[in-house]
C-alpha atoms as a PDB file:
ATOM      1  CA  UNK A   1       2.729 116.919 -53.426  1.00  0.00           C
ATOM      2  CA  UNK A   2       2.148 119.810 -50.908  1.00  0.00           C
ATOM      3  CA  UNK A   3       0.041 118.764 -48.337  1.00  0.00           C
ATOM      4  CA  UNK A   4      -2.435 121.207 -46.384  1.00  0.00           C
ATOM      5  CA  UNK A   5      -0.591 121.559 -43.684  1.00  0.00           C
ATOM      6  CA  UNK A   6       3.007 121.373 -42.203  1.00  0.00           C
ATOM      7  CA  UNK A   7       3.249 117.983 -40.658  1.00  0.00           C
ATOM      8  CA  UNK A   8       6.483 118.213 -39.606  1.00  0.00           C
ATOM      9  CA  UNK A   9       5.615 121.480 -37.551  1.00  0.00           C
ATOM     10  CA  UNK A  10       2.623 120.506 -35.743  1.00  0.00           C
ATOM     11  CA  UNK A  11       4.332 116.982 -34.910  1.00  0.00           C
ATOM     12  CA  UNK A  12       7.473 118.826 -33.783  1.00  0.00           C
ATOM     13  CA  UNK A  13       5.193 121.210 -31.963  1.00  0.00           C
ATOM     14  CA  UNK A  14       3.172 118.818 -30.328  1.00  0.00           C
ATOM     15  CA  UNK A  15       6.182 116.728 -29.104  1.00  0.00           C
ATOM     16  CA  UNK A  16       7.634 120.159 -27.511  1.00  0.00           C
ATOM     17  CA  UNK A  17       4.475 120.816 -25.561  1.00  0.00           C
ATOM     18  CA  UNK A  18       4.133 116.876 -24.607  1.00  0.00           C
ATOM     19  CA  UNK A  19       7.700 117.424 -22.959  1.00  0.00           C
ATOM     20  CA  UNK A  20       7.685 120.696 -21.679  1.00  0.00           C
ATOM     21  CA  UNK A  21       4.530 119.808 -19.631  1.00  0.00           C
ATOM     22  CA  UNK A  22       6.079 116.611 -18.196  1.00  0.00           C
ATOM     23  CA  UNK A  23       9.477 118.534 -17.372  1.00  0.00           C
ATOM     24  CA  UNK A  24       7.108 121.370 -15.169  1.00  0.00           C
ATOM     25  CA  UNK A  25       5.234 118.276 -13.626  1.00  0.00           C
ATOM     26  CA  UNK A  26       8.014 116.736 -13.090  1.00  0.00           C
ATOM     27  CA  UNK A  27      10.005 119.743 -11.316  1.00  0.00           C
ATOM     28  CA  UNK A  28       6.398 120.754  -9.687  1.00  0.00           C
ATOM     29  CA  UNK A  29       6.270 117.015  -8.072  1.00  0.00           C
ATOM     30  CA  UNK A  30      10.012 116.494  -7.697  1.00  0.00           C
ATOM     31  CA  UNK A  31      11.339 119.801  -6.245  1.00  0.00           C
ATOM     32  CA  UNK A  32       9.868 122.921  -3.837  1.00  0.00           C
ATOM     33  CA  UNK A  33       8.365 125.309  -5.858  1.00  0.00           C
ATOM     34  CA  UNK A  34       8.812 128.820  -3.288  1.00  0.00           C
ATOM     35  CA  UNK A  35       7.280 131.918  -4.379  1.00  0.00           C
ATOM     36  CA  UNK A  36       7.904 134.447  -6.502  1.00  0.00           C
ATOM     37  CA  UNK A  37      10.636 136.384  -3.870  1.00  0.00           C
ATOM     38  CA  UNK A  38      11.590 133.227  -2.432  1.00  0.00           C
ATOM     39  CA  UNK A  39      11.984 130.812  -5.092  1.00  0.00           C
ATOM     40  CA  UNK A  40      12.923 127.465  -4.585  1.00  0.00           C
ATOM     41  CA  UNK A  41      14.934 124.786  -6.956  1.00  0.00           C
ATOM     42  CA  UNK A  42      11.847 124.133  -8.883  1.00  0.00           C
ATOM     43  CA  UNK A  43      10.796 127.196  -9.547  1.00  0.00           C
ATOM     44  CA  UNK A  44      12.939 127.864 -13.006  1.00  0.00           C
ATOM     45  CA  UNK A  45      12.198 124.051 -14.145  1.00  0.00           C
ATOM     46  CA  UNK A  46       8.752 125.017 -14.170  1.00  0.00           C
ATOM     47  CA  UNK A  47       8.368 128.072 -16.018  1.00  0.00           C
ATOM     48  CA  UNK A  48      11.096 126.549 -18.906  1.00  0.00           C
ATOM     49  CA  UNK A  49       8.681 123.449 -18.967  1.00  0.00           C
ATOM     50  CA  UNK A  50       5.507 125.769 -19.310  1.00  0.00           C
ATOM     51  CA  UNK A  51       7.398 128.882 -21.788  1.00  0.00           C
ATOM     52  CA  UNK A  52       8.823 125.209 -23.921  1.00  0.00           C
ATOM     53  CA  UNK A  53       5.310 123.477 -23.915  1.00  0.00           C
ATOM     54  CA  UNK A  54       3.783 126.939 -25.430  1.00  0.00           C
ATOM     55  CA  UNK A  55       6.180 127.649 -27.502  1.00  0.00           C
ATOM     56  CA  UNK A  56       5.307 124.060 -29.187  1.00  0.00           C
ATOM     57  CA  UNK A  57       1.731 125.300 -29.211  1.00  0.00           C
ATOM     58  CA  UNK A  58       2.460 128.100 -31.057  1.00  0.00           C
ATOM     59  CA  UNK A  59       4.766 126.349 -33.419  1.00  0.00           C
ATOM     60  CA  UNK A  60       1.804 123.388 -34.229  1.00  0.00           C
ATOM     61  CA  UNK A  61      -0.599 126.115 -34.330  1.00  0.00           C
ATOM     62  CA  UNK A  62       1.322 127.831 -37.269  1.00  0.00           C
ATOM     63  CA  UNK A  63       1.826 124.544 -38.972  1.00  0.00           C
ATOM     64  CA  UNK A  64      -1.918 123.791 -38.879  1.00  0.00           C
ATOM     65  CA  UNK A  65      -2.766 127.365 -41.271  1.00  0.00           C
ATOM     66  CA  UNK A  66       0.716 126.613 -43.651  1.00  0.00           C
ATOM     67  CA  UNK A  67       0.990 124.112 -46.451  1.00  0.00           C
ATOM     68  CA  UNK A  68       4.190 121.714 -46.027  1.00  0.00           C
ATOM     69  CA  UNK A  69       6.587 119.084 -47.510  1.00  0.00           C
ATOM     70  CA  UNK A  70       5.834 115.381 -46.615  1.00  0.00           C
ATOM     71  CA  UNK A  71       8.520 113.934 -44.381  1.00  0.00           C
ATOM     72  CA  UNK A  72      11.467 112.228 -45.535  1.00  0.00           C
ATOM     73  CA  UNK A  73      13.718 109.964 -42.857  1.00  0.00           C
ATOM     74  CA  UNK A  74      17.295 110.005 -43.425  1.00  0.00           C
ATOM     75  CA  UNK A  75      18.307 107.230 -41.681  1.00  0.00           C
ATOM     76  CA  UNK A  76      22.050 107.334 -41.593  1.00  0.00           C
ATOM     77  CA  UNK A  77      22.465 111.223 -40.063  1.00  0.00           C
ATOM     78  CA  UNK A  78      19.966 109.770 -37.162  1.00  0.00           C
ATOM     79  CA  UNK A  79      22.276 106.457 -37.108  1.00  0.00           C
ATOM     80  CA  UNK A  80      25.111 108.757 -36.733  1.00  0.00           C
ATOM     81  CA  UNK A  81      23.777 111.263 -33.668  1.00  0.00           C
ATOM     82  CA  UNK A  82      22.717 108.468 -32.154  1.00  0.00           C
ATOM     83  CA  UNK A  83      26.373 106.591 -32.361  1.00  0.00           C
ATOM     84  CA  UNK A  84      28.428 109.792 -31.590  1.00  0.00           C
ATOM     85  CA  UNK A  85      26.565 110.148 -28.166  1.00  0.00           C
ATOM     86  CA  UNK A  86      26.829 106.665 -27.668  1.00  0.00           C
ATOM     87  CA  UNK A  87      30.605 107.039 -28.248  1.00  0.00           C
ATOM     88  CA  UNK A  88      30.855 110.290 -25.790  1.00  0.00           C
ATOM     89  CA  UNK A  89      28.938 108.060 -23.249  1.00  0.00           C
ATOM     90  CA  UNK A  90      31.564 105.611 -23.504  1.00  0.00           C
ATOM     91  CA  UNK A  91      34.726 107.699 -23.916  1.00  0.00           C
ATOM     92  CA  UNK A  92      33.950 110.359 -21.099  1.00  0.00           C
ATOM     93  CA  UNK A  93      34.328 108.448 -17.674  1.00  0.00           C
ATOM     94  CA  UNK A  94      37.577 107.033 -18.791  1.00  0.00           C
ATOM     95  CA  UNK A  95      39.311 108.853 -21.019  1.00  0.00           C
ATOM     96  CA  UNK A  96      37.938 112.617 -19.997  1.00  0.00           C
ATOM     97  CA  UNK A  97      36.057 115.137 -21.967  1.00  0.00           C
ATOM     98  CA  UNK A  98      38.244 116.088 -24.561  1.00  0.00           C
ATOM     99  CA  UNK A  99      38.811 112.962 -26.083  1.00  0.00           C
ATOM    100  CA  UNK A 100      34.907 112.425 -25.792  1.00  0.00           C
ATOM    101  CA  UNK A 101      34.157 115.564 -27.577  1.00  0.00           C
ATOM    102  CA  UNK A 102      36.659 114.684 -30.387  1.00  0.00           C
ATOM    103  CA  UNK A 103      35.241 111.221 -30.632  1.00  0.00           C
ATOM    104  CA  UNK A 104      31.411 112.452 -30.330  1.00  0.00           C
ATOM    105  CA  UNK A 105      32.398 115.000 -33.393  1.00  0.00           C
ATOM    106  CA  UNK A 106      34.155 112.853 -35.651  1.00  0.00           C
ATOM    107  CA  UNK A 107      31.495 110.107 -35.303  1.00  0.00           C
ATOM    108  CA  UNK A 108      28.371 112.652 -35.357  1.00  0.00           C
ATOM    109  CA  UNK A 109      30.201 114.307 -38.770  1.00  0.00           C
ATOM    110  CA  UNK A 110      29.528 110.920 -40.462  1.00  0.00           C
ATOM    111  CA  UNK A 111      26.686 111.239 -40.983  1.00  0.00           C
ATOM    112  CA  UNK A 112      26.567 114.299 -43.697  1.00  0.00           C
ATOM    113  CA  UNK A 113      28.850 112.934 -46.381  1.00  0.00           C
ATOM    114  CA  UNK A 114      31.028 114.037 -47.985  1.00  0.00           C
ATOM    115  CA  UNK A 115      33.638 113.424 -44.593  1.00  0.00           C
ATOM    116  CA  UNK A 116      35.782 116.603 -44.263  1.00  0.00           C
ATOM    117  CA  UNK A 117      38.880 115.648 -42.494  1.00  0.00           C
ATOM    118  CA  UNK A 118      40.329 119.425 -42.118  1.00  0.00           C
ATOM    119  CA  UNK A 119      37.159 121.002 -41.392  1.00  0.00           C
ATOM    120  CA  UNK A 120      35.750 118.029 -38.477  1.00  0.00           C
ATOM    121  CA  UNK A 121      38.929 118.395 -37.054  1.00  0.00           C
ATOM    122  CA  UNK A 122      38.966 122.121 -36.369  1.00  0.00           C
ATOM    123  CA  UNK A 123      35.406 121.637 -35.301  1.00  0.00           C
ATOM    124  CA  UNK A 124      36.502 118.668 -33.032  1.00  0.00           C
ATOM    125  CA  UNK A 125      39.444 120.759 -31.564  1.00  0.00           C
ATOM    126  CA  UNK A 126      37.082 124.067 -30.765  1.00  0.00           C
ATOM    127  CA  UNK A 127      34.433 122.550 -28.740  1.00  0.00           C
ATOM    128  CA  UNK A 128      36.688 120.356 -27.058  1.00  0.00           C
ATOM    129  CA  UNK A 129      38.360 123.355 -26.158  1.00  0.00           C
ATOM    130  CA  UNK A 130      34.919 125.649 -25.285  1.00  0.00           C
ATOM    131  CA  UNK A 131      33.554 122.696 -23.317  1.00  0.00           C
ATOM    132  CA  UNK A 132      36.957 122.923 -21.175  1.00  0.00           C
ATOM    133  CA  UNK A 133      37.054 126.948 -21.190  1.00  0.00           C
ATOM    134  CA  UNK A 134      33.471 127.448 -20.098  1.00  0.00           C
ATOM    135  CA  UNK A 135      32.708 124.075 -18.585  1.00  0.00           C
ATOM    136  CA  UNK A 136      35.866 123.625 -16.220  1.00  0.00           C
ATOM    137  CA  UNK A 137      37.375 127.053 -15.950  1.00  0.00           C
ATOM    138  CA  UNK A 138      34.123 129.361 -16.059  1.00  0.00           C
ATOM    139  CA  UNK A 139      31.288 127.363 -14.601  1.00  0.00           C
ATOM    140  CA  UNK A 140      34.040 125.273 -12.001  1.00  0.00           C
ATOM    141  CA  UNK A 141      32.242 122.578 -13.391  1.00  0.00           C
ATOM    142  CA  UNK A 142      34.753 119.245 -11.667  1.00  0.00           C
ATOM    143  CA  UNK A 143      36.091 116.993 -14.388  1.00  0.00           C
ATOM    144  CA  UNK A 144      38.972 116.486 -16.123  1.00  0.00           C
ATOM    145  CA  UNK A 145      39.702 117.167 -19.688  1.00  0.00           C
ATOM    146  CA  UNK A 146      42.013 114.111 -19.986  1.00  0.00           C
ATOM    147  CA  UNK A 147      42.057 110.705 -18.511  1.00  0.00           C
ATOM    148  CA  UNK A 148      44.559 108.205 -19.040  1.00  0.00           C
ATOM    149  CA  UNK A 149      44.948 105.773 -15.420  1.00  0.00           C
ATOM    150  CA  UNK A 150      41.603 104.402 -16.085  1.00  0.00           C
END
């Protein structure tokens, strides 16, 4: 059954502009706001919450004029995002990033059966190894990929 409009757009849309206008109100009340030549650290916050927040306008605009698909749930690919940052919580702080990344991966990958042992572990070993290039060595974000006095 088609229904008259795309409910899955104009609820996604209207979720993006509920959180891109409390991210702007939140940088507007939480940080100084400068001016345009002198901005300050809540300048950029802002505008991202406003561009996100009318972005999802646009999107549950669009959905409103364009007949969609009811929603289905799939409960076990949620279950599984939710575990696999629940694992990468837990993992980081003592064992490092890399081993959270791997972790995070394997658990996330789950959820979209069939399990691909080859494939997940490639995927597992490049982003561990982009997180540490960009995050450690490009940004000089401190952490360390690997843990093991904890």
């Amino acid at each position: 059954m088609i229904r008259r409009f795309d409910i899955g757009d104009v609820v996604g849309g209207l979720l993006l502009v509920a959180f891109g206008l409390w991210f702007a109100s939140y940088a507007l009340e939480h940080y100084a706001y400068g001016t345009t030549r002198r901005m300050g650290p809540g300048y950029f916050p802002t505008w991202l919450g406003f561009l996100v927040a009318g972005l999802g306008g646009v999107i549950a605009l669009f959905g409103l004029f364009r007949g969609g698909d009811p929603i289905f749930v799939r409960f076990r690919p949620l279950l599984a995002v939710i575990a696999a940052t629940a694992v990468f919580a837990l993992v980081v702080e003592r064992f490092g990033v890399v081993p959270a990344v791997v972790g995070l991966v394997f658990v996330a990958a789950l959820g979209d059966p069939p399990f691909r042992l080859l494939r997940t572990s490639l995927l597992a070993l490049v982003l561990a190894a982009l997180a540490v290039v960009l995050f450690a060595w490009g940004l000089g974000v401190p952490f360390q990929p690997f843990r093991w006095n904890s």
